[in-house]
C-alpha atoms as a PDB file:
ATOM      1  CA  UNK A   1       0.000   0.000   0.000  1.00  0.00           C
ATOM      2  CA  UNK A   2       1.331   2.989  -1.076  1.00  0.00           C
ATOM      3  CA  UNK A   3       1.088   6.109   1.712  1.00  0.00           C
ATOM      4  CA  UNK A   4       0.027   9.835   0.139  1.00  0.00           C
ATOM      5  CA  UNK A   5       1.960  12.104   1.271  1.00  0.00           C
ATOM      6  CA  UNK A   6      -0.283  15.616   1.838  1.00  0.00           C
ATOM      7  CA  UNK A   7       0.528  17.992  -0.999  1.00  0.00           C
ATOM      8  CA  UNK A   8       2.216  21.373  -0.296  1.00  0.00           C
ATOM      9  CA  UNK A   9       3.031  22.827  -3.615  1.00  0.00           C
ATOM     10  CA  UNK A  10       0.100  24.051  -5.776  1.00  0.00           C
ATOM     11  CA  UNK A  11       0.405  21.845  -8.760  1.00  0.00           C
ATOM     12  CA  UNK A  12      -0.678  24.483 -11.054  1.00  0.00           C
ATOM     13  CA  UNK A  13       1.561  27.534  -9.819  1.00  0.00           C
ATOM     14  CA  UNK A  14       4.169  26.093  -7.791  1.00  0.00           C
ATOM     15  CA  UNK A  15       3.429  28.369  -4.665  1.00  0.00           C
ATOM     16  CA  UNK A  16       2.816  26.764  -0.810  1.00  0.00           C
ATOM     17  CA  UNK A  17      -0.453  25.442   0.226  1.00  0.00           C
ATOM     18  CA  UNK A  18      -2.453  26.152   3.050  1.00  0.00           C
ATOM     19  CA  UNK A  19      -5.374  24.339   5.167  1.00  0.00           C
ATOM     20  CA  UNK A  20      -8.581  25.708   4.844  1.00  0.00           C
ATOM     21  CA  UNK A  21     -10.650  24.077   6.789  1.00  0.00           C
ATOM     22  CA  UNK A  22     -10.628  20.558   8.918  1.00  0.00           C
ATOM     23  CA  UNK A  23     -13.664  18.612   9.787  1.00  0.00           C
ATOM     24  CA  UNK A  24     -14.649  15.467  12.269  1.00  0.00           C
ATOM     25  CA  UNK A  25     -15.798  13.087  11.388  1.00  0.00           C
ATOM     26  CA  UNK A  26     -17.436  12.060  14.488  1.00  0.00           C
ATOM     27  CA  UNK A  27     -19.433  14.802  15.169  1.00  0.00           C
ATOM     28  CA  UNK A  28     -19.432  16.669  11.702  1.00  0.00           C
ATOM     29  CA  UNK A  29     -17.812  20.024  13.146  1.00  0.00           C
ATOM     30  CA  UNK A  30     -16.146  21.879  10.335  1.00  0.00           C
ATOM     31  CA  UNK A  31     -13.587  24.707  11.236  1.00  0.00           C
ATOM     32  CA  UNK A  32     -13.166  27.018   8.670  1.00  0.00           C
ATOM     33  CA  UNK A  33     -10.022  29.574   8.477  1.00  0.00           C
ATOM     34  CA  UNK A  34      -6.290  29.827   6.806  1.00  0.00           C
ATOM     35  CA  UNK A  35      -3.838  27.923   8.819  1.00  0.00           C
ATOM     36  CA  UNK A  36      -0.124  27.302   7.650  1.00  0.00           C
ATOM     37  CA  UNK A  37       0.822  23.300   7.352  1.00  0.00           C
ATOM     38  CA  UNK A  38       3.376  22.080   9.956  1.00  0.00           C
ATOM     39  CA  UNK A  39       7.150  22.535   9.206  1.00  0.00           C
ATOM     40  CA  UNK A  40       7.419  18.751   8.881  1.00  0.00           C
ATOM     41  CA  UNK A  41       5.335  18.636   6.072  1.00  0.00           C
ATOM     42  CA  UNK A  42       7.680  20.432   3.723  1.00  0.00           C
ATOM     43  CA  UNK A  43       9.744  17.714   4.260  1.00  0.00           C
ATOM     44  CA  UNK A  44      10.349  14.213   1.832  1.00  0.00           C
ATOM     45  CA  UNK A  45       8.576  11.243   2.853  1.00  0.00           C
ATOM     46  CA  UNK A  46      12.726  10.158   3.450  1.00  0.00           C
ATOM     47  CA  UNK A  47      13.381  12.902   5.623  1.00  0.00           C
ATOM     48  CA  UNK A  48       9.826  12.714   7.915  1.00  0.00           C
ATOM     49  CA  UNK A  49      11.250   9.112   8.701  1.00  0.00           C
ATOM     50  CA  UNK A  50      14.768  10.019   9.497  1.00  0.00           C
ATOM     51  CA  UNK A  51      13.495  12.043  11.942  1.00  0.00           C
ATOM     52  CA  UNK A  52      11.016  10.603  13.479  1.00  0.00           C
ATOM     53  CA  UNK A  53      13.887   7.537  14.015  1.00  0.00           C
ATOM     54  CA  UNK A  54      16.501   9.836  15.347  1.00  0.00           C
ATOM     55  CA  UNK A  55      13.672  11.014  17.743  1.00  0.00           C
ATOM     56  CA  UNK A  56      12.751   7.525  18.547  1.00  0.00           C
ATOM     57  CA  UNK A  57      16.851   6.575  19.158  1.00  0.00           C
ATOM     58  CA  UNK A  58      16.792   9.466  21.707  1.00  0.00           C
ATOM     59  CA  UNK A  59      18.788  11.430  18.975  1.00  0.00           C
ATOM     60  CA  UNK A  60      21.411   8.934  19.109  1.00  0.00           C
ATOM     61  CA  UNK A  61      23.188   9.428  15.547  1.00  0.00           C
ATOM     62  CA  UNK A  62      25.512   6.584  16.705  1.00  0.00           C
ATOM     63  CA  UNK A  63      22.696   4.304  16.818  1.00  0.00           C
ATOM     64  CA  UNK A  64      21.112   5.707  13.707  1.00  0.00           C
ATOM     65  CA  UNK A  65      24.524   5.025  11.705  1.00  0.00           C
ATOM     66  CA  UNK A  66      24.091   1.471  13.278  1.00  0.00           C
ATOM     67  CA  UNK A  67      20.953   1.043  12.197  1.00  0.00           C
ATOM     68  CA  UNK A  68      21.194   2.112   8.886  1.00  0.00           C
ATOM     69  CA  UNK A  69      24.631   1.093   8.154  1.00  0.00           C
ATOM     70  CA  UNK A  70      26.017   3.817   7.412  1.00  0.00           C
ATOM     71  CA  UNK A  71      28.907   5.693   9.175  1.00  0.00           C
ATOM     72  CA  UNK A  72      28.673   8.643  11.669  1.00  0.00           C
ATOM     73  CA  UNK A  73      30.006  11.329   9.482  1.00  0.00           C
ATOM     74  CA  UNK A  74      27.278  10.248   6.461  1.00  0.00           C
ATOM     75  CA  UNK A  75      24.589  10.865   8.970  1.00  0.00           C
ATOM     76  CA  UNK A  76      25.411  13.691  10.663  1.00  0.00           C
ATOM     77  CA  UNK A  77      25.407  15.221   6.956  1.00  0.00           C
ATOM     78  CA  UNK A  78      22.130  13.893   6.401  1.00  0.00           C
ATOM     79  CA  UNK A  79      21.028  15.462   9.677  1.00  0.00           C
ATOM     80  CA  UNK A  80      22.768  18.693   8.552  1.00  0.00           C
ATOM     81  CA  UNK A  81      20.916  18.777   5.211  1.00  0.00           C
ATOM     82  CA  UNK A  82      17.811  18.694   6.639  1.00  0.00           C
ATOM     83  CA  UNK A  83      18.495  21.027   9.450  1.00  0.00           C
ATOM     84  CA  UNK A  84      19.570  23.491   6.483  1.00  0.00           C
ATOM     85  CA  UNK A  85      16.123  22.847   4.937  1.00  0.00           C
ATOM     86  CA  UNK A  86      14.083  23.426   7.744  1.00  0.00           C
ATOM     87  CA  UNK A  87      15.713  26.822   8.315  1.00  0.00           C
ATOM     88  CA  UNK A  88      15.318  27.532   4.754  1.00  0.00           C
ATOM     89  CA  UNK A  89      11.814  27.055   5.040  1.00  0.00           C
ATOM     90  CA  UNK A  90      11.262  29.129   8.060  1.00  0.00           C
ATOM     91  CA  UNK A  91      12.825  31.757   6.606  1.00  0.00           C
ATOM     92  CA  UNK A  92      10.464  32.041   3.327  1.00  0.00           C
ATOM     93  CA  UNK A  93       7.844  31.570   6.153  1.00  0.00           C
ATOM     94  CA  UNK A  94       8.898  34.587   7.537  1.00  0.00           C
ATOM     95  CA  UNK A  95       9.257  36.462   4.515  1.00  0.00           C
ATOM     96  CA  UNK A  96       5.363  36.308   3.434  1.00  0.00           C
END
């Protein structure tokens, strides 16, 4: 089964999505507004599971190197990358 991952670039211009409105299902309350998705989000489908391992190895990147077999230096690049990517994005967050 393949998992969608929630869009957050407008397929026909390319600019970032936002959530209108959210609804339950249980009691069929809609809320209505303009709300920003999480951080996270902007993130690869890769990335969203990298960290939500490193969170669940108590940020260990010695026992996410062992895990994924790959050495200490290699991950604490890949940790870099993304920490460079979530800044990025906060900034053009703050720009608008």
């Amino acid at each position: 089964m393949t998992i969608k991952k929630l869009p957050v670039i407008c397929p026909s211009c390319s600019g970032k999505l936002k959530v209108q409105s959210l609804h339950c299902e249980a009691c069929e309350t809609t809320v209505s507004g303009l709300y920003s998705l999480p951080i996270l989000s902007n993130l690869s489908n890769e990335e969203q599971t990298f960290i939500l391992d490193f969170v669940k190895n108590s940020g260990s990147l010695k026992t996410m190197a062992q895990k994924l077999g790959l050495s200490y230096p290699t991950v604490r690049n890949r940790l870099d990358d993304i920490i460079e990517k979530i800044r990025n994005i906060e900034s053009e967050e703050d720009h608008h």
